[in-house]
Each structure stands twice: as structure tokens, then as C-alpha cells.
N, C-alpha and C. Protein backbone atom coordinates (compact mmCIF):
# COMPACT_ATOMS: atom_id res chain seq x y z
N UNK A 1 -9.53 -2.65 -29.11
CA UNK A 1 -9.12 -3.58 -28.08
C UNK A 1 -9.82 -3.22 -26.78
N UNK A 2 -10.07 -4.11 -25.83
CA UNK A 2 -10.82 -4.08 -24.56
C UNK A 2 -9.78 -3.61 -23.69
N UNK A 3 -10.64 -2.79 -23.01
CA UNK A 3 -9.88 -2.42 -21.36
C UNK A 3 -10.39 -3.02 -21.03
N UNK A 4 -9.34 -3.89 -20.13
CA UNK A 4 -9.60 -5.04 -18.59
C UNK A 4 -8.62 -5.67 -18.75
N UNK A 5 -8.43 -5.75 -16.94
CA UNK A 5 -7.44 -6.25 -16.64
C UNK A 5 -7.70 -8.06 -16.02
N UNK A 6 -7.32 -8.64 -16.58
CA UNK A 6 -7.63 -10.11 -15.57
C UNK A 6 -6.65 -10.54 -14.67
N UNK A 7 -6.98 -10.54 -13.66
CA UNK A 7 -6.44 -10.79 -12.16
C UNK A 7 -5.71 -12.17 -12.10
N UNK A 8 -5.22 -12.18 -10.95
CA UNK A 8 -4.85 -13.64 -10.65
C UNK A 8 -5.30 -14.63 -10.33
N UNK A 9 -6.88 -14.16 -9.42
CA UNK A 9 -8.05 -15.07 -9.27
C UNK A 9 -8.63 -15.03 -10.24
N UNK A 10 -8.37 -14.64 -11.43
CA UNK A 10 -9.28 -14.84 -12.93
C UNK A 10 -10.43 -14.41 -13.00
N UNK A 11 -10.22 -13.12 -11.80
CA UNK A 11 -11.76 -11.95 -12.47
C UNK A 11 -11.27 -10.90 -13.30
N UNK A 12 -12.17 -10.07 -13.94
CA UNK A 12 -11.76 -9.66 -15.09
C UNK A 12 -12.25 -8.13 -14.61
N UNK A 13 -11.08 -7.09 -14.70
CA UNK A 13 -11.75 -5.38 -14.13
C UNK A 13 -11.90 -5.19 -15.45
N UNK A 14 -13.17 -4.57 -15.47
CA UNK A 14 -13.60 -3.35 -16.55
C UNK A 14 -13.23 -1.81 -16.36
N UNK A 15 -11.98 -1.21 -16.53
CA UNK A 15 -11.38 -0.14 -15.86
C UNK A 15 -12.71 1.26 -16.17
N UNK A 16 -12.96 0.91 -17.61
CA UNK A 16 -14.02 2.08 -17.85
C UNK A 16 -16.00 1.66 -17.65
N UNK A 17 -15.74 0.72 -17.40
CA UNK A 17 -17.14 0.19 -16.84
C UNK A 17 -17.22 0.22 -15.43
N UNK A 18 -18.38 -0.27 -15.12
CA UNK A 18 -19.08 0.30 -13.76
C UNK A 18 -18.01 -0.85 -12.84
N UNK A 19 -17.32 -0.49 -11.67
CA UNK A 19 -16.78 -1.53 -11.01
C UNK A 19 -17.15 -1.42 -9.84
N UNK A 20 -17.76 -2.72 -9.17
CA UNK A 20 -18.27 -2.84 -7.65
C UNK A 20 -17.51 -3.68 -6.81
N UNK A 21 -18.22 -3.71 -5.69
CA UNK A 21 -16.98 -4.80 -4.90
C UNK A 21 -17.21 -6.23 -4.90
N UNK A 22 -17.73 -6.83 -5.54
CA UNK A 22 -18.01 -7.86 -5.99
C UNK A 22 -16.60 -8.39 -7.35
N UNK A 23 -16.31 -7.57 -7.99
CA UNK A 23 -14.75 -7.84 -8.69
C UNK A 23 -13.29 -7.47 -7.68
N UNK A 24 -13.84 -7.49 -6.32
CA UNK A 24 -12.15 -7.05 -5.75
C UNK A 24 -11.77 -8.59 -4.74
N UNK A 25 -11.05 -9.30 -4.79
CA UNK A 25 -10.67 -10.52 -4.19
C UNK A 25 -9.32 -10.11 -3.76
N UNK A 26 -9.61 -10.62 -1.96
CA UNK A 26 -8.36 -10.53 -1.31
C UNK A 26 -7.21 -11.13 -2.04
N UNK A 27 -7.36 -12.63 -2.51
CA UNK A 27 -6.08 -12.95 -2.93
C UNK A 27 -5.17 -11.66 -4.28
N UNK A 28 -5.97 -11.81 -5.28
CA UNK A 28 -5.41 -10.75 -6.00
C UNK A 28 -4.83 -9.45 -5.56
N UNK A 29 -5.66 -8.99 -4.13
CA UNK A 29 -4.50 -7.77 -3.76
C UNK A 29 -3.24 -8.51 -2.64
N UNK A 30 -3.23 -9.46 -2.11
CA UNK A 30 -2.27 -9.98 -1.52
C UNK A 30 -1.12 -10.35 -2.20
N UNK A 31 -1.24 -11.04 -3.27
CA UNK A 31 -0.39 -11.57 -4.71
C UNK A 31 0.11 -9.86 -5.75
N UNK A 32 -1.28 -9.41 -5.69
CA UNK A 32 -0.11 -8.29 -6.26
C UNK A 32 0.51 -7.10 -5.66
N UNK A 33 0.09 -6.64 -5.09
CA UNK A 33 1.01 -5.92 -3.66
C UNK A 33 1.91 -6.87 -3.24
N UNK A 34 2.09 -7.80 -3.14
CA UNK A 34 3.16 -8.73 -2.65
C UNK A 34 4.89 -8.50 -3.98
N UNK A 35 3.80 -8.48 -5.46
CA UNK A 35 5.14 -8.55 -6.09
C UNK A 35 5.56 -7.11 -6.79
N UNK A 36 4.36 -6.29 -6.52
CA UNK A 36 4.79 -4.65 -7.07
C UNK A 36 6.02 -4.11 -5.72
N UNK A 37 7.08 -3.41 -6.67
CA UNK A 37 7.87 -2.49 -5.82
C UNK A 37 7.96 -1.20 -5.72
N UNK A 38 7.40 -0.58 -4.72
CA UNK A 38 7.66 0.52 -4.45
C UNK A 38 8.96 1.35 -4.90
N UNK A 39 8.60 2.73 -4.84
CA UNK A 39 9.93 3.28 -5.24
C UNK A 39 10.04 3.40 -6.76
N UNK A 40 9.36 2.37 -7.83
CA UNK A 40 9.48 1.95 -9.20
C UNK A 40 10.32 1.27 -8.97
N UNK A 41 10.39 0.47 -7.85
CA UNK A 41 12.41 -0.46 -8.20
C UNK A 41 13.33 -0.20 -7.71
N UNK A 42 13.19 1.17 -7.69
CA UNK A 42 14.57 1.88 -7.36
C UNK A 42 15.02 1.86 -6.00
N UNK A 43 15.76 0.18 -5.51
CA UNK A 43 15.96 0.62 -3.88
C UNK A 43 16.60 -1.04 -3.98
N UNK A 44 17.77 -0.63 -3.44
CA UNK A 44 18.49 -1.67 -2.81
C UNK A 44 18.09 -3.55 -3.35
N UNK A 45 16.88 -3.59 -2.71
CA UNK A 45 16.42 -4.56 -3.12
C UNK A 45 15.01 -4.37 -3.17
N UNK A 46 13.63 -5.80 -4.21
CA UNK A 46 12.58 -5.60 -4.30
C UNK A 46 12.00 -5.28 -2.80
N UNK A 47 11.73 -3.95 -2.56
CA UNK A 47 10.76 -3.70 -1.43
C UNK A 47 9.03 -3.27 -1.69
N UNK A 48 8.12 -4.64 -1.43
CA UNK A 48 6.85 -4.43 -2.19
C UNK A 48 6.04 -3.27 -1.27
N UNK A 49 4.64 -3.14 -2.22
CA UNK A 49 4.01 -2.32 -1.12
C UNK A 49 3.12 -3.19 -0.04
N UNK A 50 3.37 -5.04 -0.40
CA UNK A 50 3.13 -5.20 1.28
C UNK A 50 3.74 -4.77 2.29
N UNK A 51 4.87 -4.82 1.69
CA UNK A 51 5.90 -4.58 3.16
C UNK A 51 5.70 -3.34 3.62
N UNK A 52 5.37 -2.33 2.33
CA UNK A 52 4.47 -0.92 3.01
C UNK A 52 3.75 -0.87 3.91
N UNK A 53 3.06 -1.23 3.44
CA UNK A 53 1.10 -1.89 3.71
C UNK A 53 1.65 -2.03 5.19
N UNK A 54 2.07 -3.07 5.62
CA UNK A 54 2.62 -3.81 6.80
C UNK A 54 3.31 -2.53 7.93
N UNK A 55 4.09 -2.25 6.92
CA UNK A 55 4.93 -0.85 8.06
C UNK A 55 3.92 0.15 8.74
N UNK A 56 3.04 0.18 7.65
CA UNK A 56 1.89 1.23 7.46
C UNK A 56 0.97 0.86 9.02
N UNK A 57 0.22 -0.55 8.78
CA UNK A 57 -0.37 -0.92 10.49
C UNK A 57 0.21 -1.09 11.28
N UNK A 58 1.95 -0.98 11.06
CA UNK A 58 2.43 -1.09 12.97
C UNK A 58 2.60 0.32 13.26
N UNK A 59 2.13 1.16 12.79
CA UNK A 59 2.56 2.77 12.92
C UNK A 59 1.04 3.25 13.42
N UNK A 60 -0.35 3.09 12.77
CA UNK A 60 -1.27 3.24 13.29
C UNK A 60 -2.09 2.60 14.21
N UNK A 61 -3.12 3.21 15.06
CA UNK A 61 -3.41 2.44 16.19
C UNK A 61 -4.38 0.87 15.88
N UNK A 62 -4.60 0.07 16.47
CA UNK A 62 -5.26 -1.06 16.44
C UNK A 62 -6.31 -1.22 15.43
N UNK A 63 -7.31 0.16 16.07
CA UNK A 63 -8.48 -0.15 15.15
C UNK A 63 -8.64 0.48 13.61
N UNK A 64 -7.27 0.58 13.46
CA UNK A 64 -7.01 1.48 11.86
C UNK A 64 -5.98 0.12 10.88
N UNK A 65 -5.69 -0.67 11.79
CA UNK A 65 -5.16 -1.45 11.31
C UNK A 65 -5.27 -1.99 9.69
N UNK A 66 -6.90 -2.89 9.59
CA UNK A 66 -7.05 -3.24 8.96
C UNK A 66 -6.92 -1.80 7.38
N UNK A 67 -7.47 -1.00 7.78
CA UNK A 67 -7.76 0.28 6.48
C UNK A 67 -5.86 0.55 6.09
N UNK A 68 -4.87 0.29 7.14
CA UNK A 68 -3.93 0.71 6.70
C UNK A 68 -3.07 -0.44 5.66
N UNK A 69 -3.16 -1.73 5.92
CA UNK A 69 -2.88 -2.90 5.49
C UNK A 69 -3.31 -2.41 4.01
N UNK A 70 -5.38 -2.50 4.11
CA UNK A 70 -5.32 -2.16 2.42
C UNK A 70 -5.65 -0.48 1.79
N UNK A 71 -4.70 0.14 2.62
CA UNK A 71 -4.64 1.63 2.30
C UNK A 71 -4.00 1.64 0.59
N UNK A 72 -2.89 1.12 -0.14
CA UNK A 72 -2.85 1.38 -1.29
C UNK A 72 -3.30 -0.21 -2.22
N UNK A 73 -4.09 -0.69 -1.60
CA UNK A 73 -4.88 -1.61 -2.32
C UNK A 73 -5.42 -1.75 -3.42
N UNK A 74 -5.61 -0.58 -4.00
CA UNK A 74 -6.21 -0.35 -5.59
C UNK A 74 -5.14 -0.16 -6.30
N UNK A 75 -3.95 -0.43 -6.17
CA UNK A 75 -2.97 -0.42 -7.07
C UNK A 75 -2.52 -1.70 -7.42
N UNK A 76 -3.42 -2.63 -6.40
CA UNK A 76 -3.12 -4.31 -7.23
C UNK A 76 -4.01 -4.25 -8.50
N UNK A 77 -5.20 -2.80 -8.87
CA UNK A 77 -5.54 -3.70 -10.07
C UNK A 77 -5.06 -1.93 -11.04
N UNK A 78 -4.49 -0.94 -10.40
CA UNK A 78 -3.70 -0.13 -11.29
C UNK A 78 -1.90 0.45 -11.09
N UNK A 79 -1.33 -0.60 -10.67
CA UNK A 79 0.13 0.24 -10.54
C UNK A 79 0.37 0.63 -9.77
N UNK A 80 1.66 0.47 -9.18
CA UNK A 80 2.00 1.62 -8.00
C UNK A 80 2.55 2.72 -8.97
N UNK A 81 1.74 4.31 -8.63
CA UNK A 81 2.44 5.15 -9.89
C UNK A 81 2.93 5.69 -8.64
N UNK A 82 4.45 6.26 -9.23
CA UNK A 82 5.27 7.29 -8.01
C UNK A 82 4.31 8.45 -7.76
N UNK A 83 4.71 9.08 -6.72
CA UNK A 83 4.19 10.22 -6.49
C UNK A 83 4.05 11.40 -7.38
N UNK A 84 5.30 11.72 -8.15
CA UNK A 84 5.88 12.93 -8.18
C UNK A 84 4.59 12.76 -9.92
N UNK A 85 4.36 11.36 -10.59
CA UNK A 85 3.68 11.31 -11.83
C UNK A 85 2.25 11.06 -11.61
N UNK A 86 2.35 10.87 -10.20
CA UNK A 86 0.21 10.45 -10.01
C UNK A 86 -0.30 11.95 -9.48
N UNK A 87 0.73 12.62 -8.35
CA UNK A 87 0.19 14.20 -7.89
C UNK A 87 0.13 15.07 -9.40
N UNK A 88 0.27 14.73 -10.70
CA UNK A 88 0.33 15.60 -11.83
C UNK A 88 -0.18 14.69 -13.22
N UNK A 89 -0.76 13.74 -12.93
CA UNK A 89 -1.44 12.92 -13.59
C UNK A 89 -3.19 12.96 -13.62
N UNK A 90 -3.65 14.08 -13.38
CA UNK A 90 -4.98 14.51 -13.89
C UNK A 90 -6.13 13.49 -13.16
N UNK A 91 -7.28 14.00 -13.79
CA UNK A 91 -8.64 13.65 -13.15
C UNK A 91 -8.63 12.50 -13.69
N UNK A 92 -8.47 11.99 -14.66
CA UNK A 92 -8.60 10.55 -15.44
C UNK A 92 -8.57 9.07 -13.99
N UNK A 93 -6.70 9.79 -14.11
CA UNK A 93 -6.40 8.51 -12.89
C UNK A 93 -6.84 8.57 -11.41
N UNK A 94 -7.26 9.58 -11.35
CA UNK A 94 -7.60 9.99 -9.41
C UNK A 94 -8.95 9.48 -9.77
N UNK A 95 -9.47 9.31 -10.89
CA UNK A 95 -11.07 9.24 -10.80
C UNK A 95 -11.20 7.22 -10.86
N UNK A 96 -10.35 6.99 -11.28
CA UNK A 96 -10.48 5.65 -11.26
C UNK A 96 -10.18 5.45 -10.36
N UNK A 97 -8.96 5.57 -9.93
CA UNK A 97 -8.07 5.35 -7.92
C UNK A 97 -9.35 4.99 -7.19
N UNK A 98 -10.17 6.46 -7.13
CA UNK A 98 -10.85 6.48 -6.33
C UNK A 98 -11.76 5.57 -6.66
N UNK A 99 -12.55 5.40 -7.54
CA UNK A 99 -13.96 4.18 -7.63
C UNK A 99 -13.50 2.65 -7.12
N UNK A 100 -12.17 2.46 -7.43
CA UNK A 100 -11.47 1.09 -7.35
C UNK A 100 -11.72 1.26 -5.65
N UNK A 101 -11.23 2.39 -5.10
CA UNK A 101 -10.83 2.15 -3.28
C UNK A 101 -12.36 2.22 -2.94
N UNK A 102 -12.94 3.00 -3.52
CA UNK A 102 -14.60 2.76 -2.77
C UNK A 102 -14.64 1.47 -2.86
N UNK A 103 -15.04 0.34 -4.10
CA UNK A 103 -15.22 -0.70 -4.18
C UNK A 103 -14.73 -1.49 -2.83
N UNK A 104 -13.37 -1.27 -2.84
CA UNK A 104 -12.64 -2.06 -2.02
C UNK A 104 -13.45 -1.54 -0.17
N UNK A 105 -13.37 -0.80 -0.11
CA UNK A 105 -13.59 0.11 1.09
C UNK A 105 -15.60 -1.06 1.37
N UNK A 106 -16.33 -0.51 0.34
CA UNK A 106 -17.04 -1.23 0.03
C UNK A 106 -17.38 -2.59 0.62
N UNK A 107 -16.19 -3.63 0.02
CA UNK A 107 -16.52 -5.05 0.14
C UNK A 107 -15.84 -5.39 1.41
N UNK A 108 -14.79 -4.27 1.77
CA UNK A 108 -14.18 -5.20 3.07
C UNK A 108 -15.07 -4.50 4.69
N UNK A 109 -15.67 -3.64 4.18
CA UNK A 109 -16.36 -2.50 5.08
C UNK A 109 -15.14 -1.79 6.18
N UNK A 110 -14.08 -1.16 6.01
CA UNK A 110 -13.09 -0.30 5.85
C UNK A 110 -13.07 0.58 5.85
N UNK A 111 -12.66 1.68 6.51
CA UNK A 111 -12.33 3.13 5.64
C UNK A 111 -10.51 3.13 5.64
N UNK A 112 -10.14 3.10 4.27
CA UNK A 112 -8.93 3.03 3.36
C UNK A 112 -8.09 4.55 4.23
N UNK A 113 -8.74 5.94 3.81
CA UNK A 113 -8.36 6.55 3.62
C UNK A 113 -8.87 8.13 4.57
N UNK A 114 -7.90 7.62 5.68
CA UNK A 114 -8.51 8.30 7.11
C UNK A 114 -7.18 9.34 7.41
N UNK A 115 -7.61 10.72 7.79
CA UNK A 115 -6.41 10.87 8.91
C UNK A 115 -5.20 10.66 8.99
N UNK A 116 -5.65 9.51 10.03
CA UNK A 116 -4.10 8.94 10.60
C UNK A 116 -3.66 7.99 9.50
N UNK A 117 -4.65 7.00 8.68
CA UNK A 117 -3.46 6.09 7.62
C UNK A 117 -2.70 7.23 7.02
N UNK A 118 -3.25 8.27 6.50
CA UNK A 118 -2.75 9.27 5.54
C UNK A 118 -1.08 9.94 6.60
N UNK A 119 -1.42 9.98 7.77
CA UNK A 119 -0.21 10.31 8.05
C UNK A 119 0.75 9.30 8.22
N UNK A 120 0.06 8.13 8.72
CA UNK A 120 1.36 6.51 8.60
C UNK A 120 1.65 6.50 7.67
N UNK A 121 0.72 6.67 6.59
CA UNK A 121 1.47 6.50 4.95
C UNK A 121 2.76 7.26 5.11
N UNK A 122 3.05 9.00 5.47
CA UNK A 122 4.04 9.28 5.38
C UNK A 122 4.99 9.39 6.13
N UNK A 123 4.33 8.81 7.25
CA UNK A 123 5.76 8.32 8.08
C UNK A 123 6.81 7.33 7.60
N UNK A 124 5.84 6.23 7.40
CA UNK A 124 6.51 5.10 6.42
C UNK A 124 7.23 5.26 5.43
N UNK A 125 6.88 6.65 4.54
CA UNK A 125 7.70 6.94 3.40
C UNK A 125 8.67 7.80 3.84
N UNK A 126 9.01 8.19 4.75
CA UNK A 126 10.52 8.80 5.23
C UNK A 126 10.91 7.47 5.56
N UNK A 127 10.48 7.01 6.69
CA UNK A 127 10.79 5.48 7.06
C UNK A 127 12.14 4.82 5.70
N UNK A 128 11.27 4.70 5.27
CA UNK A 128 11.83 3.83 3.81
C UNK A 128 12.49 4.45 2.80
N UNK A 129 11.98 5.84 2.99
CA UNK A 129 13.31 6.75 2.22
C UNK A 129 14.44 6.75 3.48
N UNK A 130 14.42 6.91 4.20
CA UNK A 130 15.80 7.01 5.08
C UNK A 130 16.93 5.89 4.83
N UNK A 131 16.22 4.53 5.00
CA UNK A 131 16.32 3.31 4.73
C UNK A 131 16.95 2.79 3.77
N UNK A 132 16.89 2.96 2.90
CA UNK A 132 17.11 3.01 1.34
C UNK A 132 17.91 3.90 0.86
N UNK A 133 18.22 5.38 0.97
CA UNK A 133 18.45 6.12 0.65
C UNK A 133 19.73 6.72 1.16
N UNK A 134 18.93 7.04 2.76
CA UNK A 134 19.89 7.86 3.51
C UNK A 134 19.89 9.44 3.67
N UNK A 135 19.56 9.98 5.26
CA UNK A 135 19.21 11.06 5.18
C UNK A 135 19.30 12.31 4.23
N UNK A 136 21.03 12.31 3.51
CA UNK A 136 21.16 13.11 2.89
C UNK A 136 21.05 13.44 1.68
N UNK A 137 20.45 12.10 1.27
CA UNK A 137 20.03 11.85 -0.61
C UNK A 137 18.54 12.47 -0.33
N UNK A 138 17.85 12.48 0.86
CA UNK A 138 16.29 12.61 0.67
C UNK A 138 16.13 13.96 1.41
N UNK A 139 17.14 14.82 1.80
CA UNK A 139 16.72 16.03 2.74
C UNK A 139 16.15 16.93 1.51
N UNK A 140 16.29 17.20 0.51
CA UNK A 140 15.53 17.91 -0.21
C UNK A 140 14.01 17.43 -1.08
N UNK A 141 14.10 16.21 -0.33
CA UNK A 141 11.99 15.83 -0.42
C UNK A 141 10.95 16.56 -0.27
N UNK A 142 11.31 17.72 0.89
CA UNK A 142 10.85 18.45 1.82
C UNK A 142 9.60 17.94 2.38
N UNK A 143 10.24 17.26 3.37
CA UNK A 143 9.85 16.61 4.67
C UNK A 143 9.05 18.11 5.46
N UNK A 144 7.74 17.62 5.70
CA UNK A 144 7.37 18.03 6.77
C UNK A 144 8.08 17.58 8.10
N UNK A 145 8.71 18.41 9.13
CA UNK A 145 9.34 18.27 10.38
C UNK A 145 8.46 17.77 11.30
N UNK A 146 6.95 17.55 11.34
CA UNK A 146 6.47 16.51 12.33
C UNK A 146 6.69 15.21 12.11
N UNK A 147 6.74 14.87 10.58
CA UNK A 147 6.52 13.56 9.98
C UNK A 147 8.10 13.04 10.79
N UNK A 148 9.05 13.68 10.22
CA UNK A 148 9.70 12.85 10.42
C UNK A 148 10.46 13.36 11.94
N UNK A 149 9.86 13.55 12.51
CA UNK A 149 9.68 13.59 14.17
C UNK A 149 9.19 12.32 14.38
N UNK A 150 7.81 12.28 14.19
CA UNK A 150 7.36 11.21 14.12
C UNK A 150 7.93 9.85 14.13
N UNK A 151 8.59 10.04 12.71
CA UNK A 151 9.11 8.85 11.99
C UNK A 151 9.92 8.27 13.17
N UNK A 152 11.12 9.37 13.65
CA UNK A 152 12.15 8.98 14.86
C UNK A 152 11.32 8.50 16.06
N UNK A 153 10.29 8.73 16.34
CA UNK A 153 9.59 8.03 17.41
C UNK A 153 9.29 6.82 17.15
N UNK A 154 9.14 6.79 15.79
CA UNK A 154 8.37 5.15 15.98
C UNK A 154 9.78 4.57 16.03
N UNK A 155 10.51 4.60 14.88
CA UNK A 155 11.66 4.07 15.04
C UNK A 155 13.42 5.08 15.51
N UNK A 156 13.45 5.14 16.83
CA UNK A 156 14.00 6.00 17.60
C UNK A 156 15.76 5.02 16.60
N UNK A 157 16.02 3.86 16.26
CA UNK A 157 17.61 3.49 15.44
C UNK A 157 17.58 4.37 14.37
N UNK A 158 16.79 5.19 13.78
CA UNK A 158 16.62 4.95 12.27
C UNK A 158 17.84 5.91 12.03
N UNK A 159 18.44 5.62 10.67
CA UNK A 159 18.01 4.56 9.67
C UNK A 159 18.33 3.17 9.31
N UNK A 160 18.53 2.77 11.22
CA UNK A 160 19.26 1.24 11.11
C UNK A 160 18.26 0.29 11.65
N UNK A 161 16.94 0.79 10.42
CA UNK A 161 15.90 0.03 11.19
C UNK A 161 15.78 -1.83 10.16
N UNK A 162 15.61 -2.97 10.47
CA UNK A 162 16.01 -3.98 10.07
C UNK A 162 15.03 -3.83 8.88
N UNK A 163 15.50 -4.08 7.68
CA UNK A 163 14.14 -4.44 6.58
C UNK A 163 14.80 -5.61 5.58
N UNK A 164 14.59 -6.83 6.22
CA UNK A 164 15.17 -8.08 6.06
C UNK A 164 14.64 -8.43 4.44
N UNK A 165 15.16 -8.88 4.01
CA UNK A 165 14.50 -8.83 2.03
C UNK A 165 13.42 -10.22 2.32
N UNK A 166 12.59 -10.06 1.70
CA UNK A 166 11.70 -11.38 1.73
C UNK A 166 11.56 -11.96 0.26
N UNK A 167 11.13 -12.99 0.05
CA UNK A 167 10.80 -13.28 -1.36
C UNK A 167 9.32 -12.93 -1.52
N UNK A 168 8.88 -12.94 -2.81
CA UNK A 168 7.39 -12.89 -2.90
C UNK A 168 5.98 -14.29 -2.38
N UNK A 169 6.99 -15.36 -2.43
CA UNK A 169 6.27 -16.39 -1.38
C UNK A 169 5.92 -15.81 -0.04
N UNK A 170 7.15 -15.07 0.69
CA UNK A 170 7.09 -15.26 2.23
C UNK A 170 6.25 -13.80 2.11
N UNK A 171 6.54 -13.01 1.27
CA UNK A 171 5.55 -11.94 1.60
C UNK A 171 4.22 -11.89 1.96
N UNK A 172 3.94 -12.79 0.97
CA UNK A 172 2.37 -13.21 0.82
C UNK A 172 1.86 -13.48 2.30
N UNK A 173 2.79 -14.57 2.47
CA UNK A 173 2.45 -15.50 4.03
C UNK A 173 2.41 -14.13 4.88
N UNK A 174 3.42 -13.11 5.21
CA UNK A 174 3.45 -12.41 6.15
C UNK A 174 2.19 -11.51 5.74
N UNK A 175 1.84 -10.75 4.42
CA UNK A 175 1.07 -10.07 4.70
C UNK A 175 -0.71 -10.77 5.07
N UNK A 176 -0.57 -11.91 4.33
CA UNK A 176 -2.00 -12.56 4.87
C UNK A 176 -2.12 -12.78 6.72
N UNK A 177 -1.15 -13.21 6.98
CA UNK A 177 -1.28 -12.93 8.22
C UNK A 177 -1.11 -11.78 9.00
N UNK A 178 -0.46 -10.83 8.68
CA UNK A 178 -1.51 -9.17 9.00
C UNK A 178 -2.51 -8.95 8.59
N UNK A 179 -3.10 -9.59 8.01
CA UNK A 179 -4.29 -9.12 7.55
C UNK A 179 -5.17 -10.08 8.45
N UNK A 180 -4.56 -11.04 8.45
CA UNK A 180 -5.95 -11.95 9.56
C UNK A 180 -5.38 -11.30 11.28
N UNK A 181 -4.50 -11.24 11.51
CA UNK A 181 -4.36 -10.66 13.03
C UNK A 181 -5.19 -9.23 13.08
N UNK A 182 -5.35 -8.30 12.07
CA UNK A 182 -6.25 -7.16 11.76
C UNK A 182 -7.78 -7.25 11.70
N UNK A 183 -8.16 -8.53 12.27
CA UNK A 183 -9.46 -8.87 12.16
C UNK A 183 -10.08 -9.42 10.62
N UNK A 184 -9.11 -9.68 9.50
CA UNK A 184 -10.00 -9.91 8.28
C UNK A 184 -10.35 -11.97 8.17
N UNK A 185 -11.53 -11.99 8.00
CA UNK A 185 -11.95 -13.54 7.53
C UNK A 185 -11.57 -13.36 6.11
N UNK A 186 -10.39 -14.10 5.88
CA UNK A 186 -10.12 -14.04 4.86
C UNK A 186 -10.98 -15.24 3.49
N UNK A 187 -11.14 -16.23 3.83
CA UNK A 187 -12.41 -17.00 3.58
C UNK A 187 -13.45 -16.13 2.92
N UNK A 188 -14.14 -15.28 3.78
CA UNK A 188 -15.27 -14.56 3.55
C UNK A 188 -15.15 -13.52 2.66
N UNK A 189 -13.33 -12.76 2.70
CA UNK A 189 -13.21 -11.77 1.79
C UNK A 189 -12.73 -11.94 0.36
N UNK A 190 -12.16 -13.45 -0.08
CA UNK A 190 -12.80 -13.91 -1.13
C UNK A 190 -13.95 -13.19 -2.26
């Protein structure tokens, strides 16, 4: 049987063949980041990794925007895998991760995976573990104490920060339009 995955724009990934950025289409990561949930599910209600994605660029500065939006972008064409099974899931999957985010990095001319997204990423994920959870289900995560220093700066209520449920229609709408206020021609990234 063939590896490949066919998208929603009806291109077709060759996971073990050569992949360039010529197979990565905005809509397909908008549509599927829109309906994957973080967490595996496990949270109150579907919270996708747009809404990540999204938390992710109001936490970093302007011109990181766009890289943070499609910071876990290659998981519209492999999964959001939790942490605790992708940090112990071998060279196989980090080796694909990675060719998929070059591609992407590639076609949108981006850098995905900087620094500061890497630390919004984990602000956001206390963020949303707090959120969801509640300080005392997640104090043994072991939180680095800047992060979630941090975290209280951006959002000084937390954990009564609003995360209104959206459907996967309105997601879409909201995250395409972070993505065009982030500078992307979406037209062009097609």
C-alpha cells in the first residue's frame, strides 16, 4: 500500500518521497489546524491548534508573527502528536517534522522555528494548561518559573483568561485572518 496523504486541496504528500514546497497549500493547513485538537482532546471543549497558532502571535512580537501562526504547521499533513510521545518517538518522526517545516518555511519564506516562537509556544502551553486544567492538576509538568512568569504577564487574570469555544467554520475565518493581518497574500500562498 502507498504512503500519502491527500489533503483537502487534493494534493497528494509523499511522506517517504522527496517533499518540496510546492505540495504545501495554505488552505490545507488552515482547514486542518482548524479541526485538529490539541491536548489529544483532552480539554473541556475542541480547542484546535489554530487557536494555538493564534495565542502563539499575540504573545510574540510583530515581526515573528507570521512564523508563529504557522509554527506547528506541519502537523496539518502529520498529527498533532502530544509531547510526552513525539519527545520519545525517535529519528523517524523528527526527520519528517522537520523536511515538512523546511518545505513550509520554504514556500511561505518564514522562519517557523526561532527563539522567541519556541518560547511563545510555551507560554501558550501553560496558558492553556492553566485554562483547561487548573494550576494544581499541572504543577507537576515542571514548569520552568520564567515561562510561567511570563505567562502571568501576558495574561496578568490567568486562569480566567476568556477562550470562547469556536466552531471549525469560525476558526478558519479567524485564523485566515491572522494570517492575512500577519502580512500573508493568501492568494499567492495557494
Amino acid at each position: 500500500m502507498e504512503q500519502f496523504l491527500d489533503t483537502y486541496s487534493g494534493k497528494r504528500i509523499w511522506f517517504w518521497k522527496h517533499i518540496d514546497s510546492s505540495q504545501i497549500d495554505i488552505e490545507d493547513i488552515i482547514h486542518s489546524l482548524s479541526a485538529i485538537g490539541r491536548f489529544n482532546g483532552h480539554t473541556p471543549r475542541l480547542y484546535s491548534v489554530a487557536e494555538h497558532s493564534m495565542l502563539v502571535a499575540r504573545i510574540v512580537s510583530p515581526e515573528h508573527r507570521l512564523g508563529a501562526l504557522l509554527h506547528d504547521a506541519a502537523e496539518a499533513y502529520t498529527g498533532d502528536m502530544i509531547s510526552p510521545i513525539k519527545s520519545n518517538s525517535g529519528r523517524i518522526y523528527k526527520s519528517l517534522e522537520k523536511r515538512i517545516e523546511r518545505a513550509i518555511e520554504q514556500h511561505f519564506g518564514v522562519q517557523i522555528d526561532t527563539p522567541q516562537i519556541k518560547r511563545a509556544d510555551l507560554i501558550a502551553l501553560y496558558i492553556e494548561a492553566v485554562t483547561f486544567y487548573g494550576a494544581e492538576r499541572i504543577a507537576d509538568w515542571g514548569w520552568d518559573a520564567a515561562i510561567v512568569e511570563a505567562a502571568h504577564s501576558v495574561f496578568p487574570s490567568l486562569p480566567a483568561i476568556p477562550m470562547t469555544p469556536q466552531t471549525m467554520a469560525n476558526t478558519k475565518l479567524l485564523f485566515r485572518s491572522a494570517l492575512l493581518r500577519a502580512g500573508m497574500n493568501i492568494m499567492e500562498a495557494a
